[in-house]
PDB file of N, CA and C in Angstrom:
ATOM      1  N   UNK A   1      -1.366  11.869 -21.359  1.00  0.00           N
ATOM      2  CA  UNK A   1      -0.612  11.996 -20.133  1.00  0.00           C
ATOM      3  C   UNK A   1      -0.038  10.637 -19.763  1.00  0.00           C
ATOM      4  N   UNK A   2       0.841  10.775 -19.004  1.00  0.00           N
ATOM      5  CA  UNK A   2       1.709   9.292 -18.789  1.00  0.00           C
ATOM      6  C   UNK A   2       2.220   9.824 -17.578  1.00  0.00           C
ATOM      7  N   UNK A   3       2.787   8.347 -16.954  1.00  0.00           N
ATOM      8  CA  UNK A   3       3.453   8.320 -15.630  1.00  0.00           C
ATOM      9  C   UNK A   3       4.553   7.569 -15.571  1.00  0.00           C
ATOM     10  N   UNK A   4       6.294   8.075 -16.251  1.00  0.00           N
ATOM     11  CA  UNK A   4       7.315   7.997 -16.268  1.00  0.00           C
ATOM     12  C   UNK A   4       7.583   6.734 -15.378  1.00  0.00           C
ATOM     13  N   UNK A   5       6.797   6.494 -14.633  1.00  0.00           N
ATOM     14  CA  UNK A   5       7.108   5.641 -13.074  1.00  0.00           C
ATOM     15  C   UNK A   5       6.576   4.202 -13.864  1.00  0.00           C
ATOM     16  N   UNK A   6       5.684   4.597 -14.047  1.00  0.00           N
ATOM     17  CA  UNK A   6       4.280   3.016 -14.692  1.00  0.00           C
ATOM     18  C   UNK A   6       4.551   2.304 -15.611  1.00  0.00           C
ATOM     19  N   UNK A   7       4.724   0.904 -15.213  1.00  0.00           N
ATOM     20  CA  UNK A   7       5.053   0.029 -16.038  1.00  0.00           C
ATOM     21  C   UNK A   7       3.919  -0.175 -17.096  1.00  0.00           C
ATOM     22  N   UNK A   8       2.567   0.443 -16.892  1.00  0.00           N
ATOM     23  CA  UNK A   8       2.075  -0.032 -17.974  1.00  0.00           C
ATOM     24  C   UNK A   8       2.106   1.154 -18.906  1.00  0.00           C
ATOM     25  N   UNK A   9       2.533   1.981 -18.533  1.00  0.00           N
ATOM     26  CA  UNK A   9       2.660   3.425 -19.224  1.00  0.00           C
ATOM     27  C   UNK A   9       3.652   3.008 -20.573  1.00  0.00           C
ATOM     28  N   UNK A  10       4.967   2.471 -19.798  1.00  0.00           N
ATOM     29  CA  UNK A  10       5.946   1.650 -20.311  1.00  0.00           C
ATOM     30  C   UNK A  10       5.408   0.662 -21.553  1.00  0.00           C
ATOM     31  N   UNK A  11       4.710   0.166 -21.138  1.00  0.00           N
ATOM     32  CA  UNK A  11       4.504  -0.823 -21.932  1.00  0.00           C
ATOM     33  C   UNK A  11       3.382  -0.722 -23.176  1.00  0.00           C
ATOM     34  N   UNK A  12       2.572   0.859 -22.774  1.00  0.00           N
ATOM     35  CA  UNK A  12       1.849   1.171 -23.883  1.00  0.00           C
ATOM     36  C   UNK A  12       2.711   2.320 -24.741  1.00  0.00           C
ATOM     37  N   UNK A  13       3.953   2.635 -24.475  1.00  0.00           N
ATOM     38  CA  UNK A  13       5.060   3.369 -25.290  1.00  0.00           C
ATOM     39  C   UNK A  13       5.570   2.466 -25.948  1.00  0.00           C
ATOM     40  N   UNK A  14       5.196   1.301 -25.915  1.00  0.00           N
ATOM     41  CA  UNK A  14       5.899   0.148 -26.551  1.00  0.00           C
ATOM     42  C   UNK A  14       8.019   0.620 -25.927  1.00  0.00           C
ATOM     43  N   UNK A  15       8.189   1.045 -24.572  1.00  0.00           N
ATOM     44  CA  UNK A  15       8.983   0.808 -24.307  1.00  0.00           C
ATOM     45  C   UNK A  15       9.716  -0.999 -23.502  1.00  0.00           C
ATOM     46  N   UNK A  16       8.527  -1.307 -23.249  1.00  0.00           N
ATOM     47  CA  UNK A  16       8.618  -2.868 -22.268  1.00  0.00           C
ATOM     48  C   UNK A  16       8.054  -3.399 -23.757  1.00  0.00           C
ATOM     49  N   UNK A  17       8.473  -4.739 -23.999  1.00  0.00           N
ATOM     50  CA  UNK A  17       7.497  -5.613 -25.344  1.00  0.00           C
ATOM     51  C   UNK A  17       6.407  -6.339 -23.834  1.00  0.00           C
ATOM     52  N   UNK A  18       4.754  -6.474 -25.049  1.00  0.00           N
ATOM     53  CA  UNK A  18       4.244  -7.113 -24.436  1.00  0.00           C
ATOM     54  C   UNK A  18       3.493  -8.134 -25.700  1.00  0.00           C
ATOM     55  N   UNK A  19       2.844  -8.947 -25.640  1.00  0.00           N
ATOM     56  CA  UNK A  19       2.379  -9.413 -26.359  1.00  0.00           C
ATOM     57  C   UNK A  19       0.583  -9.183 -27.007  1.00  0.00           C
ATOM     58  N   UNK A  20       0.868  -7.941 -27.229  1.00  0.00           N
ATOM     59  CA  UNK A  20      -0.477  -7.841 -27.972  1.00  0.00           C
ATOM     60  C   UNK A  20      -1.603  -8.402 -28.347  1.00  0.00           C
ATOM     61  N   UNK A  21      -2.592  -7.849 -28.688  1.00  0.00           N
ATOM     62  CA  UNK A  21      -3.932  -9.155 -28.786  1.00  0.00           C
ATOM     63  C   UNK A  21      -4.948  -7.862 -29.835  1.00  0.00           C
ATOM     64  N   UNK A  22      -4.502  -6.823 -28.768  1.00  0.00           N
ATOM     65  CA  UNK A  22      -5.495  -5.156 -30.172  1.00  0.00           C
ATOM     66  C   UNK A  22      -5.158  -4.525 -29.447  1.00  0.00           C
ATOM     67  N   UNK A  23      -5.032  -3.560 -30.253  1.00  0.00           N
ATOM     68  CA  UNK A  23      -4.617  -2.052 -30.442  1.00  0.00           C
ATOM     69  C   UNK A  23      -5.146  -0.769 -31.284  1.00  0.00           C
ATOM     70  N   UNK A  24      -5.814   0.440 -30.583  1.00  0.00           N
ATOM     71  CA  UNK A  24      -6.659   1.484 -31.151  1.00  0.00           C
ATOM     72  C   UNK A  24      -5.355   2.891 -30.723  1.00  0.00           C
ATOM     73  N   UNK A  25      -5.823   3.617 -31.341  1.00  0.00           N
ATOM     74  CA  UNK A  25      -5.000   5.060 -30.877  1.00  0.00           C
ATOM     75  C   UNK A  25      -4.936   5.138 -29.451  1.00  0.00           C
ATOM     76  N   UNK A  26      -5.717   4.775 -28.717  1.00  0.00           N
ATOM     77  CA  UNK A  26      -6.168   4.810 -27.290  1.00  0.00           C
ATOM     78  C   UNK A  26      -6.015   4.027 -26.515  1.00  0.00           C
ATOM     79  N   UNK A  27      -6.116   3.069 -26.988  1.00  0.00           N
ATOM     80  CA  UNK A  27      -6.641   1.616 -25.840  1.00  0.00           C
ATOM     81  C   UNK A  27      -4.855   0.493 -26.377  1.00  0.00           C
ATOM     82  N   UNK A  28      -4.871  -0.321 -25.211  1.00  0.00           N
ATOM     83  CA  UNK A  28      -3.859  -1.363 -25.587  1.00  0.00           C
ATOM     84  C   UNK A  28      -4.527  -2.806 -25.031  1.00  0.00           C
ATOM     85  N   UNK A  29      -4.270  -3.538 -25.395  1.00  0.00           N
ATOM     86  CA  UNK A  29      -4.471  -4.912 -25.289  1.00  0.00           C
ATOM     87  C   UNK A  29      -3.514  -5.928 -25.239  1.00  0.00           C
ATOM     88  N   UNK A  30      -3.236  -6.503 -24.054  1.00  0.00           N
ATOM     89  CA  UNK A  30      -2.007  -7.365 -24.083  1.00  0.00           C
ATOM     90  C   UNK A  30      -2.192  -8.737 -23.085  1.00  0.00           C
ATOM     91  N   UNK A  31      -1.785  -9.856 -23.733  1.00  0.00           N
ATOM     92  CA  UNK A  31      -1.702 -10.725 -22.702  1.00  0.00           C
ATOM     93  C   UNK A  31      -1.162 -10.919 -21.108  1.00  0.00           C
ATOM     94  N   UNK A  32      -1.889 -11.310 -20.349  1.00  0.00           N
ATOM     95  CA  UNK A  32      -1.160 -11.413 -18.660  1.00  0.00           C
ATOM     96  C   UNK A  32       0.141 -12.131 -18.592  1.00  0.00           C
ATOM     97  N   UNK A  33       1.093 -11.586 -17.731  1.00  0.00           N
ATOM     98  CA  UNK A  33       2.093 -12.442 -17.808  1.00  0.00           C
ATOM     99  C   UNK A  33       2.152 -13.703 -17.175  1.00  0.00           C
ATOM    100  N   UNK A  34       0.801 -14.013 -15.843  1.00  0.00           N
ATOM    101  CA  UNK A  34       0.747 -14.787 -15.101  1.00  0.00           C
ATOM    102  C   UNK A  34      -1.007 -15.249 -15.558  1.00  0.00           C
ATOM    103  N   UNK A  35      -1.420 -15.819 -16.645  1.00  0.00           N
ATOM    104  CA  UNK A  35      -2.725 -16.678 -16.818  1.00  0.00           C
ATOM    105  C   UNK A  35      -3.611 -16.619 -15.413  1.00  0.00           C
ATOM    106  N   UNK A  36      -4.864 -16.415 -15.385  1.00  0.00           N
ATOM    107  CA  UNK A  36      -5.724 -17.083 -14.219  1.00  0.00           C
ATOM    108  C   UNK A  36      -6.778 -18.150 -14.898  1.00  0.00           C
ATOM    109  N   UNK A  37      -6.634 -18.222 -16.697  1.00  0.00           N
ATOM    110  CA  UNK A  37      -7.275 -18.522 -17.182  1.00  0.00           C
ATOM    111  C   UNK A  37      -7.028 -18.964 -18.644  1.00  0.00           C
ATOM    112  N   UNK A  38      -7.025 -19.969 -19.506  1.00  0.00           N
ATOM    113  CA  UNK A  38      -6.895 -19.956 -21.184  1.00  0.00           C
ATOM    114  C   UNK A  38      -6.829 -18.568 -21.889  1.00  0.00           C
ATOM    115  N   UNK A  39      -8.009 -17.715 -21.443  1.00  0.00           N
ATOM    116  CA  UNK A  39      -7.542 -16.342 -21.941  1.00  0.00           C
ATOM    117  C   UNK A  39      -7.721 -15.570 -20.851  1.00  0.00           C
ATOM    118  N   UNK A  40      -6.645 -14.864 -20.933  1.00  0.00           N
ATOM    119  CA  UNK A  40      -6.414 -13.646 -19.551  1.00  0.00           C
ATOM    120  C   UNK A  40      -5.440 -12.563 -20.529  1.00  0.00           C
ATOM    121  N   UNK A  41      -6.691 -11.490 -21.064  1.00  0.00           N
ATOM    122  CA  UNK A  41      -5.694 -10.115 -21.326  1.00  0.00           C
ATOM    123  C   UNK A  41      -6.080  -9.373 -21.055  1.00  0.00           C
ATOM    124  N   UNK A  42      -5.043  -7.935 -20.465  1.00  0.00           N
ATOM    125  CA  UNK A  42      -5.186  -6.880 -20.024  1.00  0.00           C
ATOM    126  C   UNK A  42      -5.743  -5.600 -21.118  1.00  0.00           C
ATOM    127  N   UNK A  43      -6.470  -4.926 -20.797  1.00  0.00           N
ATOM    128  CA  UNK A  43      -7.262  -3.773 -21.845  1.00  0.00           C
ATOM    129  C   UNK A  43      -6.713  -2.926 -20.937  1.00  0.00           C
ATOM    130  N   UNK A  44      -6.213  -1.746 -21.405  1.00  0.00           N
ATOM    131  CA  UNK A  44      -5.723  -0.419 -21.143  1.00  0.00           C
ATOM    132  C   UNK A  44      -5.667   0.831 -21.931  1.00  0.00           C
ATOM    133  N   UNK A  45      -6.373   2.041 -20.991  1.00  0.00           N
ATOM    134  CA  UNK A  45      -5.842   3.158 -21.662  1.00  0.00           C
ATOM    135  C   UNK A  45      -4.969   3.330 -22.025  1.00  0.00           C
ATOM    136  N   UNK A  46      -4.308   3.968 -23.000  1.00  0.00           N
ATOM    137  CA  UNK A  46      -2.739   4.480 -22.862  1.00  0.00           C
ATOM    138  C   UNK A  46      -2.110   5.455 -22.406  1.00  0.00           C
ATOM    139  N   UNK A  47      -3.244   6.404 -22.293  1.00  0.00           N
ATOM    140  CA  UNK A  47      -3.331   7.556 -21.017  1.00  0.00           C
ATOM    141  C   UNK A  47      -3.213   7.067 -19.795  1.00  0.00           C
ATOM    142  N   UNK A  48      -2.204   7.353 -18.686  1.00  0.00           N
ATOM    143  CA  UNK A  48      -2.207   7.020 -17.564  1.00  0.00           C
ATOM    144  C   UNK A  48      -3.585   7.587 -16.242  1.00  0.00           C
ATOM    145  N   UNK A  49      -4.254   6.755 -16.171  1.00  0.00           N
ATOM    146  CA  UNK A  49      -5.155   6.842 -14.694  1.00  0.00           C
ATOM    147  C   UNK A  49      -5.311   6.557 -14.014  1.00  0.00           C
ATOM    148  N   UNK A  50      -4.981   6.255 -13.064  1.00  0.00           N
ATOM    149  CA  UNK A  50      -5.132   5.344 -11.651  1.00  0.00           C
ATOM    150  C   UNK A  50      -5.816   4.446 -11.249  1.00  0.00           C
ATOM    151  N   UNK A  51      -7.160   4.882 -11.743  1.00  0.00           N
ATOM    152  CA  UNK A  51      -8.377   3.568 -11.214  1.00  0.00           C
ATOM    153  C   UNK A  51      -9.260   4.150 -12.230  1.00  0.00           C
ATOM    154  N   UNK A  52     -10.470   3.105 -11.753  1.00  0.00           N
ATOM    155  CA  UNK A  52     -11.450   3.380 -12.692  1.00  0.00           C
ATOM    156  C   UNK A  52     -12.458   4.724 -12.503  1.00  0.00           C
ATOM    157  N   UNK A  53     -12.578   5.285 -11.021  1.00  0.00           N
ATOM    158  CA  UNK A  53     -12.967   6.454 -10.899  1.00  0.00           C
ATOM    159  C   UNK A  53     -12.543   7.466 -11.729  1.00  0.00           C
ATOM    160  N   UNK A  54     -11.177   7.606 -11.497  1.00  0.00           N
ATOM    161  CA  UNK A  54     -10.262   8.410 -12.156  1.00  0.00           C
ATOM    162  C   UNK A  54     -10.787   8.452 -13.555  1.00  0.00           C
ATOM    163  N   UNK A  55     -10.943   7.434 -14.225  1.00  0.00           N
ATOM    164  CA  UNK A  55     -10.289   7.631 -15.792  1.00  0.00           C
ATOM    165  C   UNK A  55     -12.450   8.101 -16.030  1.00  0.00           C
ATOM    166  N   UNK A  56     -13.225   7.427 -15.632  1.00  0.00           N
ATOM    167  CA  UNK A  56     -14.625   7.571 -15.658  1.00  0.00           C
ATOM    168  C   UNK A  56     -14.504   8.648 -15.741  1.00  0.00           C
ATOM    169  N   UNK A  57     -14.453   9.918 -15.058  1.00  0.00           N
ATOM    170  CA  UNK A  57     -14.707  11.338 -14.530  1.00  0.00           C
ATOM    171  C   UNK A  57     -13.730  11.858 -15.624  1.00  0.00           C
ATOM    172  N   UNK A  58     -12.650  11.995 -15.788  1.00  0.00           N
ATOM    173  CA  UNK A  58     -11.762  12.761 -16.724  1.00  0.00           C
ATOM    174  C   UNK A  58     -12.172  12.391 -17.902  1.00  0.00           C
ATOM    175  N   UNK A  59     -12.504  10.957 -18.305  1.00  0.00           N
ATOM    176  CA  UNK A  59     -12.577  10.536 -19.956  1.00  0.00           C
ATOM    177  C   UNK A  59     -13.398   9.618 -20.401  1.00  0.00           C
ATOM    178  N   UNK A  60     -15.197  10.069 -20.003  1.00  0.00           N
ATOM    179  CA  UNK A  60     -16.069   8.839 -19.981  1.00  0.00           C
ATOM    180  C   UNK A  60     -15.819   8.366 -21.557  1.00  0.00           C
ATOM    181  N   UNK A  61     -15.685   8.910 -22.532  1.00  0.00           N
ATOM    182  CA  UNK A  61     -15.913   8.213 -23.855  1.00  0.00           C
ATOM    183  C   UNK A  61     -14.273   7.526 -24.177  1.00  0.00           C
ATOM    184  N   UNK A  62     -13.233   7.665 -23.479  1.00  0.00           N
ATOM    185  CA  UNK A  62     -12.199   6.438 -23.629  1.00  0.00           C
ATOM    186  C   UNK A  62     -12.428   4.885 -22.475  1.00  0.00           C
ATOM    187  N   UNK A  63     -13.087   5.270 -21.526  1.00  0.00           N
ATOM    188  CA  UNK A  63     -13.498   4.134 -20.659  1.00  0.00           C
ATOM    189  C   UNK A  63     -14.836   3.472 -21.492  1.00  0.00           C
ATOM    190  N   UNK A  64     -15.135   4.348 -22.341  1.00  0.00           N
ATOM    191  CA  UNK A  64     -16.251   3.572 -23.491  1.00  0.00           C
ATOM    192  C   UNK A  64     -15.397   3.033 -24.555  1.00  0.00           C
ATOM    193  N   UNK A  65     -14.207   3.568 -24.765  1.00  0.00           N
ATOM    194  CA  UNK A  65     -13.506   3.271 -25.731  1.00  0.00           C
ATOM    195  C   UNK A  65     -12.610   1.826 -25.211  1.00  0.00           C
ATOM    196  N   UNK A  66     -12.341   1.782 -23.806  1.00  0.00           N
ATOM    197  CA  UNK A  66     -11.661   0.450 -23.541  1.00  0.00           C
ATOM    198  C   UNK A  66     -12.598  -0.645 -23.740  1.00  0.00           C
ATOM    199  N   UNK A  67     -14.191  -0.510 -22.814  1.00  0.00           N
ATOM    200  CA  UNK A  67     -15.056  -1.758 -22.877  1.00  0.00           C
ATOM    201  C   UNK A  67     -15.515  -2.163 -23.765  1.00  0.00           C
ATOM    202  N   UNK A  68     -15.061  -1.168 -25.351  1.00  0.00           N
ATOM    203  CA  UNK A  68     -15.323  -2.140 -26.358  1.00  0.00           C
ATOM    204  C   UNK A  68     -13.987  -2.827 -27.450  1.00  0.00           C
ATOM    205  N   UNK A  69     -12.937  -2.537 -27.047  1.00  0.00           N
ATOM    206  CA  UNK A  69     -12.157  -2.780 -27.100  1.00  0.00           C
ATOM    207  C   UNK A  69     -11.970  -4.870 -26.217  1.00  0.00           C
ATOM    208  N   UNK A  70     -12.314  -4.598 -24.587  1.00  0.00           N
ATOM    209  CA  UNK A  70     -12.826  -5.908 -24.053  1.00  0.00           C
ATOM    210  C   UNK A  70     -13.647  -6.640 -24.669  1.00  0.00           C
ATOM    211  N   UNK A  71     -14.911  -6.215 -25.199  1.00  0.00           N
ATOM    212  CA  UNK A  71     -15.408  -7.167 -26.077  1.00  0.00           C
ATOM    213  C   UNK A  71     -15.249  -7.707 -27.192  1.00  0.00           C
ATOM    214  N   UNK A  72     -14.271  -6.892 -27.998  1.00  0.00           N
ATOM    215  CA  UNK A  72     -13.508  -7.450 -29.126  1.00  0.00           C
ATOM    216  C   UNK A  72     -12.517  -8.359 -29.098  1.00  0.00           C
ATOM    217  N   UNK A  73     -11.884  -8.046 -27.984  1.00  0.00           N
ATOM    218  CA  UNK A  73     -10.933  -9.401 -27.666  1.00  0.00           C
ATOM    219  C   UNK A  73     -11.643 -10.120 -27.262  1.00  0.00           C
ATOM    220  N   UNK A  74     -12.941 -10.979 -26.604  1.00  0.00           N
ATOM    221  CA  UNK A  74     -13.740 -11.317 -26.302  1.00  0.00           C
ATOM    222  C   UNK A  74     -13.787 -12.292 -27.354  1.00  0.00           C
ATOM    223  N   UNK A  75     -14.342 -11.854 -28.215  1.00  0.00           N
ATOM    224  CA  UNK A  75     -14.795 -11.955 -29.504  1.00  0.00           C
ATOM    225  C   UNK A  75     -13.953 -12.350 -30.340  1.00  0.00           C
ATOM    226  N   UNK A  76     -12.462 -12.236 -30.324  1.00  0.00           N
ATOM    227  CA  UNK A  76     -11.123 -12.860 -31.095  1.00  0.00           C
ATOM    228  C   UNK A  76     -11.137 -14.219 -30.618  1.00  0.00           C
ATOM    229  N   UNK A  77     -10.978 -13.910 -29.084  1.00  0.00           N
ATOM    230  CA  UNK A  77     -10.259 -15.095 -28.576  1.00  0.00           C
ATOM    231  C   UNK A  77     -11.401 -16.299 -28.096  1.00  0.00           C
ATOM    232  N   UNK A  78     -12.393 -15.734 -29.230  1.00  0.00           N
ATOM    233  CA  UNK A  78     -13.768 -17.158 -28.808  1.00  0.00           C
ATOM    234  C   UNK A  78     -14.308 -17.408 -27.706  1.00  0.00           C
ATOM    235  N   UNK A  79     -14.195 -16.323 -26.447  1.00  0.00           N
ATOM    236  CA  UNK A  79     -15.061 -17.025 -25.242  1.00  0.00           C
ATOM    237  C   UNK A  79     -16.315 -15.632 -25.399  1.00  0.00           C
ATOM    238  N   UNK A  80     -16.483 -15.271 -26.477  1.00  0.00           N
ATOM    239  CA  UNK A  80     -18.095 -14.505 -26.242  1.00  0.00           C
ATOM    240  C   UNK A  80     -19.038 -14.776 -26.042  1.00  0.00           C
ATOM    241  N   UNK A  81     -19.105 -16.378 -26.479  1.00  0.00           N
ATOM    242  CA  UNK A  81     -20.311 -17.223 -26.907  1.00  0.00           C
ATOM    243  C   UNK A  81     -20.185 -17.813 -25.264  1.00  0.00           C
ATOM    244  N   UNK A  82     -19.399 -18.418 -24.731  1.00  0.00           N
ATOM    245  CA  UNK A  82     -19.355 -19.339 -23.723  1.00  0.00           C
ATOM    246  C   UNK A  82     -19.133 -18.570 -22.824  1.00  0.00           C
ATOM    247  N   UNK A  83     -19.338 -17.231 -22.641  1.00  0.00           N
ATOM    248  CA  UNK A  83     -18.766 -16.466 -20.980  1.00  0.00           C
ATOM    249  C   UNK A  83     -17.665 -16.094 -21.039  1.00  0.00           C
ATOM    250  N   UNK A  84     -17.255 -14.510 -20.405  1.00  0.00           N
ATOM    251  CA  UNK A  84     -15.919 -14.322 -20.144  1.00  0.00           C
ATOM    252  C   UNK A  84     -16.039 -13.019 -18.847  1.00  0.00           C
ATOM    253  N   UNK A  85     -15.487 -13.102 -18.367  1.00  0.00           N
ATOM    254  CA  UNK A  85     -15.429 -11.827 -16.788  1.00  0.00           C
ATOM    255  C   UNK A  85     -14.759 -10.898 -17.458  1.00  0.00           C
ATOM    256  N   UNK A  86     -15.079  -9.831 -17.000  1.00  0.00           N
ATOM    257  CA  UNK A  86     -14.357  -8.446 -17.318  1.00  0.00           C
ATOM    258  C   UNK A  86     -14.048  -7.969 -15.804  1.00  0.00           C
ATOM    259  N   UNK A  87     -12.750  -7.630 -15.393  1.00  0.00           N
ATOM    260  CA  UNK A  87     -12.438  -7.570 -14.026  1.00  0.00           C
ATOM    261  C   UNK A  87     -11.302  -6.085 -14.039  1.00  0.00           C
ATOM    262  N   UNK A  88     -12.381  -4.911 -12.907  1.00  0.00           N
ATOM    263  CA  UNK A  88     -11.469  -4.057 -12.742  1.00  0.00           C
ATOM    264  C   UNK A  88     -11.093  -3.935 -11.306  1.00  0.00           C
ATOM    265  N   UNK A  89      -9.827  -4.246 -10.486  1.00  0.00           N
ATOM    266  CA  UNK A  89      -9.675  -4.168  -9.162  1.00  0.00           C
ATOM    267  C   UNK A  89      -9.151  -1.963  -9.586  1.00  0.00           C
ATOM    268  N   UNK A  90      -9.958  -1.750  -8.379  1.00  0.00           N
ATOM    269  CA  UNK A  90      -9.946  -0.210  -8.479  1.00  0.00           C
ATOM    270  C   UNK A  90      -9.664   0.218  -6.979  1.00  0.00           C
ATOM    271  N   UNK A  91      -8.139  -0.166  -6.518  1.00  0.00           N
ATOM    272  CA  UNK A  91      -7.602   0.997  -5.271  1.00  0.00           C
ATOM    273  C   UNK A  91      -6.778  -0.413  -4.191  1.00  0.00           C
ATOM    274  N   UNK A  92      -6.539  -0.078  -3.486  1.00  0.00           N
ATOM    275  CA  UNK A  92      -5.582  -0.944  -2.697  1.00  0.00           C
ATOM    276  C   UNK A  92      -6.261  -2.584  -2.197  1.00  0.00           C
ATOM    277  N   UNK A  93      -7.404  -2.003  -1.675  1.00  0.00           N
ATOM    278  CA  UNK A  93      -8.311  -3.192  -0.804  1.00  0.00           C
ATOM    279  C   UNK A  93      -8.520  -4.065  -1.749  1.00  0.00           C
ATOM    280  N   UNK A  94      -8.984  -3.552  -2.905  1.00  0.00           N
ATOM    281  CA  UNK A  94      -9.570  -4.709  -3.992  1.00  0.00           C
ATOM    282  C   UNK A  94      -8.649  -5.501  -4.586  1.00  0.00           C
ATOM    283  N   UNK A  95      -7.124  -5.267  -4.745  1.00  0.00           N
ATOM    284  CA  UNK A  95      -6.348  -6.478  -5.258  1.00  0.00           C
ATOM    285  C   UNK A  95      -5.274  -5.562  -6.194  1.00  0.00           C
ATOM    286  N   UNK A  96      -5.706  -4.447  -6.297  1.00  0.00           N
ATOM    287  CA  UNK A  96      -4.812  -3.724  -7.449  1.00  0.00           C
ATOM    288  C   UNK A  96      -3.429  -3.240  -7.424  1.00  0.00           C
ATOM    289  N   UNK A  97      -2.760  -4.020  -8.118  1.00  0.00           N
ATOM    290  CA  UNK A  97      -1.282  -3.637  -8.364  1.00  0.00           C
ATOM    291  C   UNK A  97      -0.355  -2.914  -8.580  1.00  0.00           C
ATOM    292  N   UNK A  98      -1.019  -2.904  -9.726  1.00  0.00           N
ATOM    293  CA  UNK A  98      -0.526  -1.621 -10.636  1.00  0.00           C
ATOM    294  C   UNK A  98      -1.513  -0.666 -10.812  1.00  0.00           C
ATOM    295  N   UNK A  99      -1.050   0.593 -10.799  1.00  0.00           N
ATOM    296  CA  UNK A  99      -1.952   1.748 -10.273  1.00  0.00           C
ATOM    297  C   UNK A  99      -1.996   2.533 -11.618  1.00  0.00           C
ATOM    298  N   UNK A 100      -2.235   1.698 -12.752  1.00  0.00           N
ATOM    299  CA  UNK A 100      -3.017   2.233 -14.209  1.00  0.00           C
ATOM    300  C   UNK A 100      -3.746   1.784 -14.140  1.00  0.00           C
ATOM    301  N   UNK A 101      -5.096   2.300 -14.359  1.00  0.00           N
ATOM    302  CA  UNK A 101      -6.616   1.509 -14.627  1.00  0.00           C
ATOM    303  C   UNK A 101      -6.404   0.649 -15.758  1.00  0.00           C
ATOM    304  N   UNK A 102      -6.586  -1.053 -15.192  1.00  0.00           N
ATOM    305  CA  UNK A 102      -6.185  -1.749 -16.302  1.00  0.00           C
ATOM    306  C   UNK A 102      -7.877  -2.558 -16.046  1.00  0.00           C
ATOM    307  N   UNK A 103      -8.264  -3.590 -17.401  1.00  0.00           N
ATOM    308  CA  UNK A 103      -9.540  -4.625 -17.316  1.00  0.00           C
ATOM    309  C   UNK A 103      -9.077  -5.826 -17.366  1.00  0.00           C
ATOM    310  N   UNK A 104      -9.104  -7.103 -16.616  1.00  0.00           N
ATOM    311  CA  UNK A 104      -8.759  -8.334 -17.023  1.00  0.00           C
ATOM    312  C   UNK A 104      -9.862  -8.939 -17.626  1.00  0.00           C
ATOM    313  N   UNK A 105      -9.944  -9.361 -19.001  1.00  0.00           N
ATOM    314  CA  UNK A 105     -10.505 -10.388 -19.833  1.00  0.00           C
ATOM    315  C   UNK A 105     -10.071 -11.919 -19.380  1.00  0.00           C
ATOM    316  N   UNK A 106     -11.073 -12.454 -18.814  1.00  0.00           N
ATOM    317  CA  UNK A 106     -10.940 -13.835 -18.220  1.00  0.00           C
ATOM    318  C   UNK A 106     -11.888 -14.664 -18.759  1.00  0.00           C
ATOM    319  N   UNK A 107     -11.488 -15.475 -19.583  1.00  0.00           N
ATOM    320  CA  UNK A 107     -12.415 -16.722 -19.824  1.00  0.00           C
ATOM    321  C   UNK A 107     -11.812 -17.745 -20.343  1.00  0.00           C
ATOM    322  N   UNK A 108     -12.333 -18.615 -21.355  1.00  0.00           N
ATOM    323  CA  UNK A 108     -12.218 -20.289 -21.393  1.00  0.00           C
ATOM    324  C   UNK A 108     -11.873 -21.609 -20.724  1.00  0.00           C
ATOM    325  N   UNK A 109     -12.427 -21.125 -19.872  1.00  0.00           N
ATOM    326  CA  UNK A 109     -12.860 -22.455 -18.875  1.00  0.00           C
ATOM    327  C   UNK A 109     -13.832 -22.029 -17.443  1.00  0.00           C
ATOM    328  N   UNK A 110     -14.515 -22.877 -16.896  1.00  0.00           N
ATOM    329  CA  UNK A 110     -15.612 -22.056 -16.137  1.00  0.00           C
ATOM    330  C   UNK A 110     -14.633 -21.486 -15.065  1.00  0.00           C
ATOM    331  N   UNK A 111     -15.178 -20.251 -14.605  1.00  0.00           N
ATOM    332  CA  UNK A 111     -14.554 -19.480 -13.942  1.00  0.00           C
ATOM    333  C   UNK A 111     -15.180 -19.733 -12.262  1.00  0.00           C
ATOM    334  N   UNK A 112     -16.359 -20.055 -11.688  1.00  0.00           N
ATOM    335  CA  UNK A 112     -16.514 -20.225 -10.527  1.00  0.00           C
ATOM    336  C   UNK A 112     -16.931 -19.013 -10.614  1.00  0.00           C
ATOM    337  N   UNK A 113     -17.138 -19.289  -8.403  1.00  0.00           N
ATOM    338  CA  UNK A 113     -17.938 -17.666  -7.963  1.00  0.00           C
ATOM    339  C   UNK A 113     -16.859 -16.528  -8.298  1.00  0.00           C
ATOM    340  N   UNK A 114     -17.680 -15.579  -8.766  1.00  0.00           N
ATOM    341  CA  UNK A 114     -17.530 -14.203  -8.577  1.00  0.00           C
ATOM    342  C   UNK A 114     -16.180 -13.995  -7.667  1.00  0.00           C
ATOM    343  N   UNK A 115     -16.668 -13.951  -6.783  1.00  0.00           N
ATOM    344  CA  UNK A 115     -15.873 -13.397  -4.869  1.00  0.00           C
ATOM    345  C   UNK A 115     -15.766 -14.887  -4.071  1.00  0.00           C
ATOM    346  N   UNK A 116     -14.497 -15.466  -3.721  1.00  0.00           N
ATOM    347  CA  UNK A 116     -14.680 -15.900  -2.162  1.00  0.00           C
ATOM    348  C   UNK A 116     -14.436 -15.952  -0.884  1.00  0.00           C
ATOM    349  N   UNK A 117     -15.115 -16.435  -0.180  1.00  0.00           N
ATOM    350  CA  UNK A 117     -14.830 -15.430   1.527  1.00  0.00           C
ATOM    351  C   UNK A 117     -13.500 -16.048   1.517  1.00  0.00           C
TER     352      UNK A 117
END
């Protein structure tokens, strides 16, 4: 399923270019266009879902299929050993943009707290 509207929908049709990192039948992997970090890439279904509720409840074994997908890029891009955040903002309040359940892979360099006030 897809959402004609969604840029990341777009961009897992390989209609937008993005810059890749891995790729499964399912899952996409692509670099951020705006870094928060040495490595910052986005993991995505390619099925369109909204948040992470969403995609949990309709498709627990592809939301198993993205978080290991995150650890493989993890694992490419060398911050497995030294730490890396896995970050899902899920609905308006939390920060989320774009309204495909996407994961940010954040690491190589220390990242600080969690949350700040």
């Amino acid at each position: 399923m897809t959402d004609t509207d969604c840029l990341f929908c777009k961009l897992a049709a390989g209609e937008i270019p993005s810059t890749k990192v891995a790729e499964t039948e399912r899952v996409l992997a692509f670099r951020d266009l705006y870094p928060k970090a040495p490595t910052h890439v986005l993991v995505i279904p390619k099925d369109h879902y909204a948040n992470v509720a969403e995609l949990t409840a309709a498709d627990p074994a592809l939301a198993g299929d993205v978080l290991a997908v995150a650890a493989e890029v993890a694992a490419a891009e060398g911050v497995a050993d030294s730490g890396w955040r896995l970050i899902a903002n899920s609905g308006p309040d939390s920060g989320q943009d774009v309204f495909h359940v996407h994961f940010h892979v954040v690491g190589g360099k220390p990242l600080g707290p969690m949350v700040s006030a």
